[in-house]
Protein backbone atom coordinates (compact mmCIF):
# COMPACT_ATOMS: atom_id res chain seq x y z
CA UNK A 1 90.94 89.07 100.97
CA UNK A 2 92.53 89.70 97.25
CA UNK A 3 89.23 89.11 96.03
CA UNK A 4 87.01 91.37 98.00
CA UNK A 5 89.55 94.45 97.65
CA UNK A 6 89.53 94.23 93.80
CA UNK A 7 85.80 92.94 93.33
CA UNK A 8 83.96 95.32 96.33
CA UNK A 9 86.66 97.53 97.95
CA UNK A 10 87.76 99.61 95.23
CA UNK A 11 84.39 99.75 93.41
CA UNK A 12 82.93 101.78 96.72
CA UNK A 13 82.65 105.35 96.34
CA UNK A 14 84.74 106.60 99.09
CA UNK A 15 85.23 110.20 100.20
CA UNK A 16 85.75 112.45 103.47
CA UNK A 17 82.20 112.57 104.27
CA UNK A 18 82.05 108.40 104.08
CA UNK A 19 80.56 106.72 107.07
CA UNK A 20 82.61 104.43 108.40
CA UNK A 21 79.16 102.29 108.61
CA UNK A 22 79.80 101.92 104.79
CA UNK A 23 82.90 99.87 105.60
CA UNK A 24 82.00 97.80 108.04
CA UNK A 25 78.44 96.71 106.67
CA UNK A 26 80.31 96.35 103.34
CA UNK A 27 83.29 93.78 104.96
CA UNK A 28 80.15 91.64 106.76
CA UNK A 29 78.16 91.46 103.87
CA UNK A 30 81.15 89.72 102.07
CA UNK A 31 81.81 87.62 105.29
CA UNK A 32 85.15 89.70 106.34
CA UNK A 33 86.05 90.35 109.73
CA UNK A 34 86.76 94.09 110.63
CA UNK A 35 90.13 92.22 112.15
CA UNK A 36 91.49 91.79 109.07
CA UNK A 37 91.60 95.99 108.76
CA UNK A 38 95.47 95.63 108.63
CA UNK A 39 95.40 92.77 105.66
CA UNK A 40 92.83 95.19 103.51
CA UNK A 41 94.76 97.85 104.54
CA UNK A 42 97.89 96.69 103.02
CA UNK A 43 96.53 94.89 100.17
CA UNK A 44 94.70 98.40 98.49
CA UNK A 45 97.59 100.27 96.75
CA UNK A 46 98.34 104.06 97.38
CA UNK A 47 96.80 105.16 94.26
CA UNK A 48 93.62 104.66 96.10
CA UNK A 49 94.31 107.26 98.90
CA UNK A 50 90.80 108.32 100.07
CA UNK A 51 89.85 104.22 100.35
CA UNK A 52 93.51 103.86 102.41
CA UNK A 53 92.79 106.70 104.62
CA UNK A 54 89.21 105.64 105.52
CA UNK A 55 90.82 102.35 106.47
CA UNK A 56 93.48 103.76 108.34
CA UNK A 57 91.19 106.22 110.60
CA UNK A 58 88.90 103.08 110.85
CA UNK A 59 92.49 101.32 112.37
CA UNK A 60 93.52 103.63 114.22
CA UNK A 61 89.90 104.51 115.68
CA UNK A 62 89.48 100.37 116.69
CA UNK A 63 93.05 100.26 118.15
CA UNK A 64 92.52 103.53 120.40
CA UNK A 65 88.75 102.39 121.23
CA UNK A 66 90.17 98.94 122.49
CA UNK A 67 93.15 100.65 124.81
CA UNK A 68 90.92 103.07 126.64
CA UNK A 69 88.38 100.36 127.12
CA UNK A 70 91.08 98.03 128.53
CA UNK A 71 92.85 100.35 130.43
CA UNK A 72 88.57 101.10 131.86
CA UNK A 73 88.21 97.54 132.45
CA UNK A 74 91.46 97.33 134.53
CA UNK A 75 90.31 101.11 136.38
CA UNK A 76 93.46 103.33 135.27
CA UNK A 77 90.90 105.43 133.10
CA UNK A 78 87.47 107.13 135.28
CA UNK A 79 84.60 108.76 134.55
CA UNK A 80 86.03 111.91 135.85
CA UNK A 81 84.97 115.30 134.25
CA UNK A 82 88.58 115.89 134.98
CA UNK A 83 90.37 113.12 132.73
CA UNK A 84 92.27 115.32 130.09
CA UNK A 85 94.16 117.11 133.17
CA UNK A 86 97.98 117.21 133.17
CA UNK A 87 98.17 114.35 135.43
CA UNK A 88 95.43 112.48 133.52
CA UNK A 89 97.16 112.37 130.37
CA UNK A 90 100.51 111.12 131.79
CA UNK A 91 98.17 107.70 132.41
CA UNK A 92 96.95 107.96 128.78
């Protein structure tokens, strides 16, 4: 993981308009799961912000993506038009 943060990571040309398709074709290309987000994550230093908030959103965006599919699977969340009501969001 050292080695594809210094050698790849940090050599990509990140911005706010990045895709986070850059990222992930970039870590399977190299062989790195997306699960090890959290190791890359910690491993790029906070000089690089725009790289460590594209990884973070990526985190955060895989970690919220997983509970509502979960909590799908197990029928708290619907399909409802309705989901964001008051009573909805207690659930959430």
């Amino acid at each position: 993981v050292p080695n594809f943060v210094q050698h790849h990571l940090l050599n990509l040309a990140v911005s706010e308009d990045t895709p986070v398709d850059a990222l992930s074709m970039l870590f399977h290309k190299h062989g790195i799961n997306m699960r090890c987000l959290g190791k890359i994550y910690a491993a790029v230093s906070a000089e690089h912000e725009s790289l460590r908030s594209l990884l973070l959103r990526e985190l955060v965006y895989r970690s919220l993506k997983s509970v509502v599919h979960q909590r799908l699977r197990a029928g708290v969340l619907t399909t409802d038009p309705n989901l964001f009501t008051a009573e909805a969001s207690v659930v959430l």
